[in-house]
C-alpha atoms as a PDB file:
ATOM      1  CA  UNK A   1      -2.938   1.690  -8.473  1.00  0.00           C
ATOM      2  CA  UNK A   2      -1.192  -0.411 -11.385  1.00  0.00           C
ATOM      3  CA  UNK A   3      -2.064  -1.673 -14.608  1.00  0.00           C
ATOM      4  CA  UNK A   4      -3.586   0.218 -17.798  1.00  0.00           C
ATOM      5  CA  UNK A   5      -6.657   0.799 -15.485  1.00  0.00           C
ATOM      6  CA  UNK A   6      -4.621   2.949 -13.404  1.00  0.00           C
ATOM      7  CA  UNK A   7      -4.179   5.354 -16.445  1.00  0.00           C
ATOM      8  CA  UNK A   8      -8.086   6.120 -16.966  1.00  0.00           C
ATOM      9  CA  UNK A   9      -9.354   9.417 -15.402  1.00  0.00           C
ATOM     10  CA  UNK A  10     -12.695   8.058 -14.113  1.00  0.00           C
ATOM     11  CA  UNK A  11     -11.354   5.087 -11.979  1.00  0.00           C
ATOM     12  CA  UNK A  12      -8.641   6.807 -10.353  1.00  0.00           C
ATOM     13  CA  UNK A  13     -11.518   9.774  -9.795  1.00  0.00           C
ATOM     14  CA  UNK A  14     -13.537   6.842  -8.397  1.00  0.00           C
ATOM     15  CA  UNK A  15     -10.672   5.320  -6.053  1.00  0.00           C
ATOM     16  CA  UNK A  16      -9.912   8.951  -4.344  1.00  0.00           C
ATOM     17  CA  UNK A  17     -13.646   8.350  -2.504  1.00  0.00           C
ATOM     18  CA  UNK A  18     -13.504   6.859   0.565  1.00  0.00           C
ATOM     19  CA  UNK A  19     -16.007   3.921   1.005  1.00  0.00           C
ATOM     20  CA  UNK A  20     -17.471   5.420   4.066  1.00  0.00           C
ATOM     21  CA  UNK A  21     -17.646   8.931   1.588  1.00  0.00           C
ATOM     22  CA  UNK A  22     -15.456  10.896   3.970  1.00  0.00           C
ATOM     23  CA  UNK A  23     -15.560  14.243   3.216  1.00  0.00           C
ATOM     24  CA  UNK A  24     -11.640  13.870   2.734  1.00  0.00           C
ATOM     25  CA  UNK A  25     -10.684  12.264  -0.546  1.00  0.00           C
ATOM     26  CA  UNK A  26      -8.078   9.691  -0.876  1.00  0.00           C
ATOM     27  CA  UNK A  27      -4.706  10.452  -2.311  1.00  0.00           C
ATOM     28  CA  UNK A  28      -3.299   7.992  -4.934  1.00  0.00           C
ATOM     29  CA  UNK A  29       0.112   7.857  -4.472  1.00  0.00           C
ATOM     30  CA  UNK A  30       2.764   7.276  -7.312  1.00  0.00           C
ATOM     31  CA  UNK A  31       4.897   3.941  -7.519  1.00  0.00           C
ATOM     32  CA  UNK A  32       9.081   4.162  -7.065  1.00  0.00           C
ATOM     33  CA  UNK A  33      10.741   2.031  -9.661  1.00  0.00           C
ATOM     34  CA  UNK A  34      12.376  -0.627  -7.613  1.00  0.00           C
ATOM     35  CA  UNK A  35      16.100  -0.707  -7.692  1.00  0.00           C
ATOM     36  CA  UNK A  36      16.282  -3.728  -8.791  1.00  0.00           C
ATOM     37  CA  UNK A  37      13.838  -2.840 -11.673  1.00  0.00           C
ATOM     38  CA  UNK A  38      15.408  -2.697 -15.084  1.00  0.00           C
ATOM     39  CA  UNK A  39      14.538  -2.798 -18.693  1.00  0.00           C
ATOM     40  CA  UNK A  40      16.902  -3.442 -21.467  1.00  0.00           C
ATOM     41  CA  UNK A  41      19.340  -2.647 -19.202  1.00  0.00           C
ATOM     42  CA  UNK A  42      18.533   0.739 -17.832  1.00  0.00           C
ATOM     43  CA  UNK A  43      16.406   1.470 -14.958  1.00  0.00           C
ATOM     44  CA  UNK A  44      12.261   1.439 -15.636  1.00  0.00           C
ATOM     45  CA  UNK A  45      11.202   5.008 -16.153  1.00  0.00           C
ATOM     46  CA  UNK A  46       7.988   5.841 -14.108  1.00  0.00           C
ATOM     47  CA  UNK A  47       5.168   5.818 -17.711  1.00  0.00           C
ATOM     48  CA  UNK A  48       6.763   2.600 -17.600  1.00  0.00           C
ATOM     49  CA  UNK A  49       6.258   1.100 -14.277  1.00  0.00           C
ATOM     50  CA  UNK A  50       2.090   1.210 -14.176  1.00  0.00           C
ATOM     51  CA  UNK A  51       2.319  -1.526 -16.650  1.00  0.00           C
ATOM     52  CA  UNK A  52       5.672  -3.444 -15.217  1.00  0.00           C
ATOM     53  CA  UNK A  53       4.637  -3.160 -11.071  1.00  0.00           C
ATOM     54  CA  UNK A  54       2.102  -6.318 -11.590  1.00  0.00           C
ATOM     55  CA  UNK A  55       4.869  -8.379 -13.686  1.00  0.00           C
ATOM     56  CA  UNK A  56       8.007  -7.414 -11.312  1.00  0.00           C
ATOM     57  CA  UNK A  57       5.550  -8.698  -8.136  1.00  0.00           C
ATOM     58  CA  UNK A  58       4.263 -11.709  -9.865  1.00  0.00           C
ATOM     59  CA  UNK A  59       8.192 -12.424 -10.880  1.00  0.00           C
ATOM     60  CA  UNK A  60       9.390 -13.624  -6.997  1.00  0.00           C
ATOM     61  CA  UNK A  61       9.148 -16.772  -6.497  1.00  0.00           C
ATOM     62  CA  UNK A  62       6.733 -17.830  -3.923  1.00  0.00           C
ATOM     63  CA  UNK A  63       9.401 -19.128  -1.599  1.00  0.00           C
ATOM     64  CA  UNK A  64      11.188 -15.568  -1.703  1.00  0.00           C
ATOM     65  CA  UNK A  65       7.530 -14.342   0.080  1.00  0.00           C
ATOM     66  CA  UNK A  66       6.527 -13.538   3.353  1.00  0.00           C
ATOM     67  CA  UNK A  67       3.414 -16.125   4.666  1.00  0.00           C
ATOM     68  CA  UNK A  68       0.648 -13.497   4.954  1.00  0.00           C
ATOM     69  CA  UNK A  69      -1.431 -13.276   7.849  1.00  0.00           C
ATOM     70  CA  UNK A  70      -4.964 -13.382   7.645  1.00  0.00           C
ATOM     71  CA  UNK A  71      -7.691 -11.525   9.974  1.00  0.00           C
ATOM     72  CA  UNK A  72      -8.208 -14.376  12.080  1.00  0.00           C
ATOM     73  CA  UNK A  73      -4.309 -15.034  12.985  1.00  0.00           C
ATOM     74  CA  UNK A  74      -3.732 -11.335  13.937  1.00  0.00           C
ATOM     75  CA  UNK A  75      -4.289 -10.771  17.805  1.00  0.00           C
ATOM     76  CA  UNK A  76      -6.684  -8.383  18.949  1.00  0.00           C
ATOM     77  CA  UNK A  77      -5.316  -4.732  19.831  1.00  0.00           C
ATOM     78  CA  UNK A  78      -5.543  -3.652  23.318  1.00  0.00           C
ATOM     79  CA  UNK A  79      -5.676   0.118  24.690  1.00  0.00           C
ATOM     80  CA  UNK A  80      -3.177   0.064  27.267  1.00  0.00           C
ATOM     81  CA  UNK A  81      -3.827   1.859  30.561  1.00  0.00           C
ATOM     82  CA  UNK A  82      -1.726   4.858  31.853  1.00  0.00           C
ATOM     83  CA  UNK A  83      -1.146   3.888  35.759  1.00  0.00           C
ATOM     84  CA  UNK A  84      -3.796   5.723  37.873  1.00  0.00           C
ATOM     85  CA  UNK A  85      -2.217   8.996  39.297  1.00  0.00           C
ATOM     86  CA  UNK A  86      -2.837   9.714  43.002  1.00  0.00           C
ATOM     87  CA  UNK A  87      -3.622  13.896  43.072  1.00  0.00           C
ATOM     88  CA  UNK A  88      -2.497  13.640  46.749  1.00  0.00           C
ATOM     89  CA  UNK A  89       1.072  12.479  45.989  1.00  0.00           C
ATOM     90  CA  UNK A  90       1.677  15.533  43.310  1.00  0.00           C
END
C-alpha cells in the first residue's frame, strides 16, 4: 500500500482480509526506498516513501517500461506429467 490512505488504521485493517475471507489474513508488507530514491540529496527515509512510491513510479518515462501483458496474452499453465513408472522394472 502507498499514498496517505496507506497511513489510516481501518483500510490497511480492511486490506489484511482476503476476498475469499480466508481464515489467514493478509500481510501488508513495507516498501524499500529505492536506491535511486533521493530527496534533497539524501536518501528517502521510510515515513517518507508512502507519500513519494506513487511519484518515483509515475516519474519513468513510459519508454523506460516493460509492455505489460494482459490475461488474454498469457498462455495457459499446464500440469506436467511425471513419466509412468513400471513397478515390475524396480
Amino acid at each position: 500500500m502507498t499514498g496517505g490512505g496507506s497511513l489510516g488504521q481501518a483500510i490497511a485493517k480492511q486490506m489484511e482480509e482476503h476476498p475469499s475471507h480466508y481464515r489467514e489474513r493478509l500481510r501488508i508488507r513495507s516498501l524499500d526506498s529505492p536506491a535511486d530514491l533521493f530527496d534533497k540529496g539524501k536518501r528517502a527515509n521510510s515515513s517518507d516513501l508512502v507519500f513519494l512510491a506513487a511519484a518515483f513510479g509515475l516519474s519513468y518515462d513510459a519508454m523506460e517500461m516493460p509492455e505489460p501483458y494482459t490475461p488474454d496474452r498469457v498462455r495457459a499453465a499446464h500440469n506436467p506429467e511425471r513419466p509412468k513408472l513400471n513397478w515390475e522394472d524396480m
